[in-house]
C-alpha atoms as a PDB file:
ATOM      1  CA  UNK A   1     -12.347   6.776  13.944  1.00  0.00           C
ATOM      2  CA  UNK A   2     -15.500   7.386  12.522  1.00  0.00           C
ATOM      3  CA  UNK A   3     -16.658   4.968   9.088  1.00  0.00           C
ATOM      4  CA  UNK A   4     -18.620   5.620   6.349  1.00  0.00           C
ATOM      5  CA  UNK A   5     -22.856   5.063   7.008  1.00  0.00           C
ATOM      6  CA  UNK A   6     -24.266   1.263   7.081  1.00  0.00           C
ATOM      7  CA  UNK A   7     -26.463   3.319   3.840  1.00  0.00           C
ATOM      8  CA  UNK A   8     -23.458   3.745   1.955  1.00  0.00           C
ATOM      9  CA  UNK A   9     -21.716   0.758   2.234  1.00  0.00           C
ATOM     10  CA  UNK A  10     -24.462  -0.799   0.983  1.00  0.00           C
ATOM     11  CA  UNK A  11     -24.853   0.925  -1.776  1.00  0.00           C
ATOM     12  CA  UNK A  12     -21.342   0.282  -2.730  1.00  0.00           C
ATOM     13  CA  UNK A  13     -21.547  -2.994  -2.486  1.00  0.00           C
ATOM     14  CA  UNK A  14     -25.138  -2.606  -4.759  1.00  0.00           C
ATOM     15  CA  UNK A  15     -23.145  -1.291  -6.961  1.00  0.00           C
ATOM     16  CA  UNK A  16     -21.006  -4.044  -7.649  1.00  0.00           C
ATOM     17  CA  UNK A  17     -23.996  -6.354  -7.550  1.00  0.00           C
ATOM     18  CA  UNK A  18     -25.643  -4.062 -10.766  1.00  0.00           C
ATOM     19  CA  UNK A  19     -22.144  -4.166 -12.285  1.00  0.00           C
ATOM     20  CA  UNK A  20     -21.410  -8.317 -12.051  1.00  0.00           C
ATOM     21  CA  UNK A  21     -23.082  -9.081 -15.170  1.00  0.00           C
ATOM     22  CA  UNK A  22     -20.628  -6.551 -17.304  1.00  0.00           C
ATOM     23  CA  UNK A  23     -17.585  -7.203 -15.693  1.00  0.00           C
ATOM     24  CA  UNK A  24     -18.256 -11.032 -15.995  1.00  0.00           C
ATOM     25  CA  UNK A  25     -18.999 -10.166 -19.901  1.00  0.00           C
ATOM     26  CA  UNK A  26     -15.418  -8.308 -19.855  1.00  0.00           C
ATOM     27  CA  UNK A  27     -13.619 -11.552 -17.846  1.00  0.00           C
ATOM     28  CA  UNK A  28     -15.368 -13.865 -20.450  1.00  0.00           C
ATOM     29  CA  UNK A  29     -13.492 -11.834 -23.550  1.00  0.00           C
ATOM     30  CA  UNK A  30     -10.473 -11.739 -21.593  1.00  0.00           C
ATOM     31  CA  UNK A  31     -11.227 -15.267 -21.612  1.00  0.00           C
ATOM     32  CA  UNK A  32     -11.166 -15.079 -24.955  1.00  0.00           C
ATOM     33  CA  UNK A  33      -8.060 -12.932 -26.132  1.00  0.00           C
ATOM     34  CA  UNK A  34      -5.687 -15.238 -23.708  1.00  0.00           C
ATOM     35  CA  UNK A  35      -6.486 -18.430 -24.805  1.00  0.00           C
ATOM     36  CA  UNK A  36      -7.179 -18.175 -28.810  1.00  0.00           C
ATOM     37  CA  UNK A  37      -4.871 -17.341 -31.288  1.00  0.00           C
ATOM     38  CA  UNK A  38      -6.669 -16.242 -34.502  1.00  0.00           C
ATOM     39  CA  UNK A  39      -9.901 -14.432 -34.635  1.00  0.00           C
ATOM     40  CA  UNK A  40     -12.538 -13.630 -37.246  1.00  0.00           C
ATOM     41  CA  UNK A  41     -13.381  -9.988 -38.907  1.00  0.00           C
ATOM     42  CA  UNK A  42     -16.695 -10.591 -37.128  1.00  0.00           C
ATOM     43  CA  UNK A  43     -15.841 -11.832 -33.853  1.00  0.00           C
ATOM     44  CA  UNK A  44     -13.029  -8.698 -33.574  1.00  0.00           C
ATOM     45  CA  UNK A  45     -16.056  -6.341 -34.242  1.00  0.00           C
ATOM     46  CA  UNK A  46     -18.413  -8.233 -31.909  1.00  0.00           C
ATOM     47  CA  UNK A  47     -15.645  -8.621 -29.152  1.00  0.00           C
ATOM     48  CA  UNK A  48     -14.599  -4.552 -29.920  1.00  0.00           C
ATOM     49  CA  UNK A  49     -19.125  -3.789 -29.216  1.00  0.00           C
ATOM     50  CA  UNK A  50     -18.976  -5.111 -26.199  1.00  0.00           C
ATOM     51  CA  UNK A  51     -16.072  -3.829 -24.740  1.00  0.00           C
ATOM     52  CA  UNK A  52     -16.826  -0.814 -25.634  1.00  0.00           C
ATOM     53  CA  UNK A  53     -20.458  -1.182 -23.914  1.00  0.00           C
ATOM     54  CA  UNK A  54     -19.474  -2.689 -21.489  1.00  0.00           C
ATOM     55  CA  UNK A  55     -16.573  -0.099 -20.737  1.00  0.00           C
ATOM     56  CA  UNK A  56     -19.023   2.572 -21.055  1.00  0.00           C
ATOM     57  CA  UNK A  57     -21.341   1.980 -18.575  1.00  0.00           C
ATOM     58  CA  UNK A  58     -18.295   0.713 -16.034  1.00  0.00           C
ATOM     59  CA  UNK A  59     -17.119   4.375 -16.097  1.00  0.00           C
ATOM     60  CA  UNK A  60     -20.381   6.217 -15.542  1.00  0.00           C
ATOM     61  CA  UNK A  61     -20.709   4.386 -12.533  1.00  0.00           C
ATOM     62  CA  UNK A  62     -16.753   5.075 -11.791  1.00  0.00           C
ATOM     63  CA  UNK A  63     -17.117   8.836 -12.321  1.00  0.00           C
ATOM     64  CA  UNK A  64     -19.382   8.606  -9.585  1.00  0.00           C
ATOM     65  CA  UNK A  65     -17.307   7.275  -7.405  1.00  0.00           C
ATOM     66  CA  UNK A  66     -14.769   9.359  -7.966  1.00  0.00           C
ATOM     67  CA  UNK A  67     -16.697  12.190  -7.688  1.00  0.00           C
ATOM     68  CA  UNK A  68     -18.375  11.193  -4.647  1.00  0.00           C
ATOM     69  CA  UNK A  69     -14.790   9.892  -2.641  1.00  0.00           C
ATOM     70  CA  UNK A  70     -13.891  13.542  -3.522  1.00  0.00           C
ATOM     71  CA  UNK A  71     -16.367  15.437  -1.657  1.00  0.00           C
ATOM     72  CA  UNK A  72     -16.873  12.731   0.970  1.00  0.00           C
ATOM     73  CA  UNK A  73     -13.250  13.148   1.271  1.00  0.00           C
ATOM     74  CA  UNK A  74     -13.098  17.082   1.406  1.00  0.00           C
ATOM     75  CA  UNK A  75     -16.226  17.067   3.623  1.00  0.00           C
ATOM     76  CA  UNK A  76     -14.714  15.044   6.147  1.00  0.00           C
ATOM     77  CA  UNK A  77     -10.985  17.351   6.535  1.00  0.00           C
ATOM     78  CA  UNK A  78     -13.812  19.870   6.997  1.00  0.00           C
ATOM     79  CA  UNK A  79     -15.632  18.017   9.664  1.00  0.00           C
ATOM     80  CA  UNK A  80     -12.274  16.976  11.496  1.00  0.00           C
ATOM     81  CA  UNK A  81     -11.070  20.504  11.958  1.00  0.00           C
ATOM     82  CA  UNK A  82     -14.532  21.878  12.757  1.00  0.00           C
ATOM     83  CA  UNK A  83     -15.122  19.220  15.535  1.00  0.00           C
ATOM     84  CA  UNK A  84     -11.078  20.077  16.708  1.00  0.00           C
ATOM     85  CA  UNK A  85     -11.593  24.012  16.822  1.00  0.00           C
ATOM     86  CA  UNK A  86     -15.363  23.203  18.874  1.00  0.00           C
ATOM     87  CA  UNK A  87     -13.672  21.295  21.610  1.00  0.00           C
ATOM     88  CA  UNK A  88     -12.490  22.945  24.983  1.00  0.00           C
ATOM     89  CA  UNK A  89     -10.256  24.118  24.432  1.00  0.00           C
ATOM     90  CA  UNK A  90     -10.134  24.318  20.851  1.00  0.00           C
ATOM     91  CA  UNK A  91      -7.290  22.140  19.009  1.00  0.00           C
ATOM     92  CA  UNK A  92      -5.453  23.266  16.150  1.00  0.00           C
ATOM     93  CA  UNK A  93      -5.748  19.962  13.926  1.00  0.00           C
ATOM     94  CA  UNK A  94      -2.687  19.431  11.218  1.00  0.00           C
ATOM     95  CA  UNK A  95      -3.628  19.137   7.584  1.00  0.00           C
ATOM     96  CA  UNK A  96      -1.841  16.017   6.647  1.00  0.00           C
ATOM     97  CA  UNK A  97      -3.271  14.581   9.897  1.00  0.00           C
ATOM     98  CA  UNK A  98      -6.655  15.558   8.844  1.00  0.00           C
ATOM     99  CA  UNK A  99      -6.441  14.195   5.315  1.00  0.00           C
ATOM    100  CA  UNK A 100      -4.746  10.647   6.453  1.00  0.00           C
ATOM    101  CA  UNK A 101      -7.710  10.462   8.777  1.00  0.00           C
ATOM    102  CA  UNK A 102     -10.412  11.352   5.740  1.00  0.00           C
ATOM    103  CA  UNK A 103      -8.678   8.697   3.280  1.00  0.00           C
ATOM    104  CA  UNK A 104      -9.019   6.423   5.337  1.00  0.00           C
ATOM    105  CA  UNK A 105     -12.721   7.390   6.164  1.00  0.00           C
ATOM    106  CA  UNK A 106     -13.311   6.616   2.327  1.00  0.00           C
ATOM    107  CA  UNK A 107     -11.515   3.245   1.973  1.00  0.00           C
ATOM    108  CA  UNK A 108     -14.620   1.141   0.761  1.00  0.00           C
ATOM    109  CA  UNK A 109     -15.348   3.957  -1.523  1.00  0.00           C
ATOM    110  CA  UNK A 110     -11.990   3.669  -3.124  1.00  0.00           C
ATOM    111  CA  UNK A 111     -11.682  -0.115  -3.253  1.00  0.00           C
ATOM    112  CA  UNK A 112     -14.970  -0.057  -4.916  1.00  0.00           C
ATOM    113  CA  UNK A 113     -13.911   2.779  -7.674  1.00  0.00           C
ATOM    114  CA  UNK A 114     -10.394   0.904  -8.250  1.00  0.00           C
ATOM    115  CA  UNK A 115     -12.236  -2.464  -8.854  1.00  0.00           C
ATOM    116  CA  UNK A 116     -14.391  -0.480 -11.629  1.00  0.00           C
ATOM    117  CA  UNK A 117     -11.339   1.554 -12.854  1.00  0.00           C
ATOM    118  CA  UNK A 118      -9.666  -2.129 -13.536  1.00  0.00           C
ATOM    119  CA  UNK A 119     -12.744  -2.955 -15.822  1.00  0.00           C
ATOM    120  CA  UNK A 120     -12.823  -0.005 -17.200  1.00  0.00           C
ATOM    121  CA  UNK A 121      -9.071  -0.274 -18.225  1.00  0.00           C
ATOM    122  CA  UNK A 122      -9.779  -3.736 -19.646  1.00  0.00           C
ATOM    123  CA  UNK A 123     -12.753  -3.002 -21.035  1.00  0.00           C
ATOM    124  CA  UNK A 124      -9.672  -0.647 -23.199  1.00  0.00           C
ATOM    125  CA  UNK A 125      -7.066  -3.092 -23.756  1.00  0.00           C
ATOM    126  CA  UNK A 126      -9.397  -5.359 -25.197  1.00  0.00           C
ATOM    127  CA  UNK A 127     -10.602  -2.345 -28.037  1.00  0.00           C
ATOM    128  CA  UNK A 128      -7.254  -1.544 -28.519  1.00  0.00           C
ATOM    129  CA  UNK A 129      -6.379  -5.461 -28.644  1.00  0.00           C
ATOM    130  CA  UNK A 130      -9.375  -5.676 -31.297  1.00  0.00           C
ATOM    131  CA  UNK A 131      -8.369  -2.969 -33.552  1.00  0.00           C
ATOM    132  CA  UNK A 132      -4.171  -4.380 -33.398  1.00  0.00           C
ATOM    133  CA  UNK A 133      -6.059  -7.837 -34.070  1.00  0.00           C
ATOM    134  CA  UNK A 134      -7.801  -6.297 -37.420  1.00  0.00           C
ATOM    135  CA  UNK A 135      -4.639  -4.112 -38.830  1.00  0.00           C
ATOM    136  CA  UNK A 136      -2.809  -7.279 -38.315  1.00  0.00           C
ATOM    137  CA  UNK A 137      -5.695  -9.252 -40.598  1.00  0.00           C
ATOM    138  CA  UNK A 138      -6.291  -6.484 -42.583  1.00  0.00           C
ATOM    139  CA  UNK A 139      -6.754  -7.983 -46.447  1.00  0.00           C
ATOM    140  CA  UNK A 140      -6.828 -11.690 -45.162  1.00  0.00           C
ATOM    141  CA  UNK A 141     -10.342 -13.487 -44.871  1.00  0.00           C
ATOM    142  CA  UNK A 142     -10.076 -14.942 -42.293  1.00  0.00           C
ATOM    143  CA  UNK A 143     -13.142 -17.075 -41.967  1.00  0.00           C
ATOM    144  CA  UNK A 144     -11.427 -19.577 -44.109  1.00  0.00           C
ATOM    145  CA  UNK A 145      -8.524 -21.092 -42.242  1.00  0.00           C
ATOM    146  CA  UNK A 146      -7.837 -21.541 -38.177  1.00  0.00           C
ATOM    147  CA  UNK A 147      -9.874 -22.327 -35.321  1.00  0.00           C
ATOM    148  CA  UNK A 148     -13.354 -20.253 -34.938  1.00  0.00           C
ATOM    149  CA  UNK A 149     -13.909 -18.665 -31.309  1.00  0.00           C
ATOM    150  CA  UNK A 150     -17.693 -17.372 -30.379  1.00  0.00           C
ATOM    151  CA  UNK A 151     -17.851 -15.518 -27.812  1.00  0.00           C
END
């Protein structure tokens, strides 16, 4: 079975290399939410900041890959069929067959995209985490009592 180009693998895995430093930032403020139990006006807002960021540039880069499993994905059904009906004698190539072989033809592709579409779904929680955090506090200062977390 044919695999995807020494070239692209490596960029996949460059990828993740450009992407470490955010998704360490979004495991630190998991970090964070897990093991403190009050947190300040301020540190919700700062927290909420770089989530969002952080989710933000996560899902340009996961678009991509999305994008790009899909028409590596089509291209190479395409390729399978053309390279069945060449042969001698030609050989009629079933669709689900095809496809099987092409998703597996992407598998780094994918593995990469699902490990940015988990960020990218934290990267979420912790927003929507921030925002429950501040209704919950809403009208209480609380910078006066409980245990301060930096992050």
């Amino acid at each position: 079975m044919k695999q995807l180009s020494k070239e692209l693998k490596e960029k996949l895995d460059s990828i993740l290399v450009e992407s470490k430093e955010t998704m360490d930032t979004l495991d630190e403020l998991d970090k964070v939410m897990f093991t403190s139990d009050h947190f300040t006006s301020e540190t919700l807002t700062m927290m909420s900041a770089k989530a969002t960021g952080a989710g933000n540039y996560l899902r340009k880069k996961w678009k991509k890959l999305v994008a790009l499993a899909r028409n590596i994905e089509s291209n190479r059904v395409m390729e399978i069929k053309l390279d069945a009906s060449q042969q001698n004698p030609p050989v009629k190539v079933a669709e689900s067959a095809a496809q099987m072989e092409a998703s597996a033809y992407i598998g780094p592709i994918r593995m990469t995209r699902e490990i940015l579409d988990g960020y990218v779904i934290g990267a979420e929680n912790c927003v929507s985490f921030c925002r429950m955090e501040r209704s919950k506090n809403n009208g209480y200062n609380s910078s006066e009592t409980g245990n301060q977390v930096e992050v």
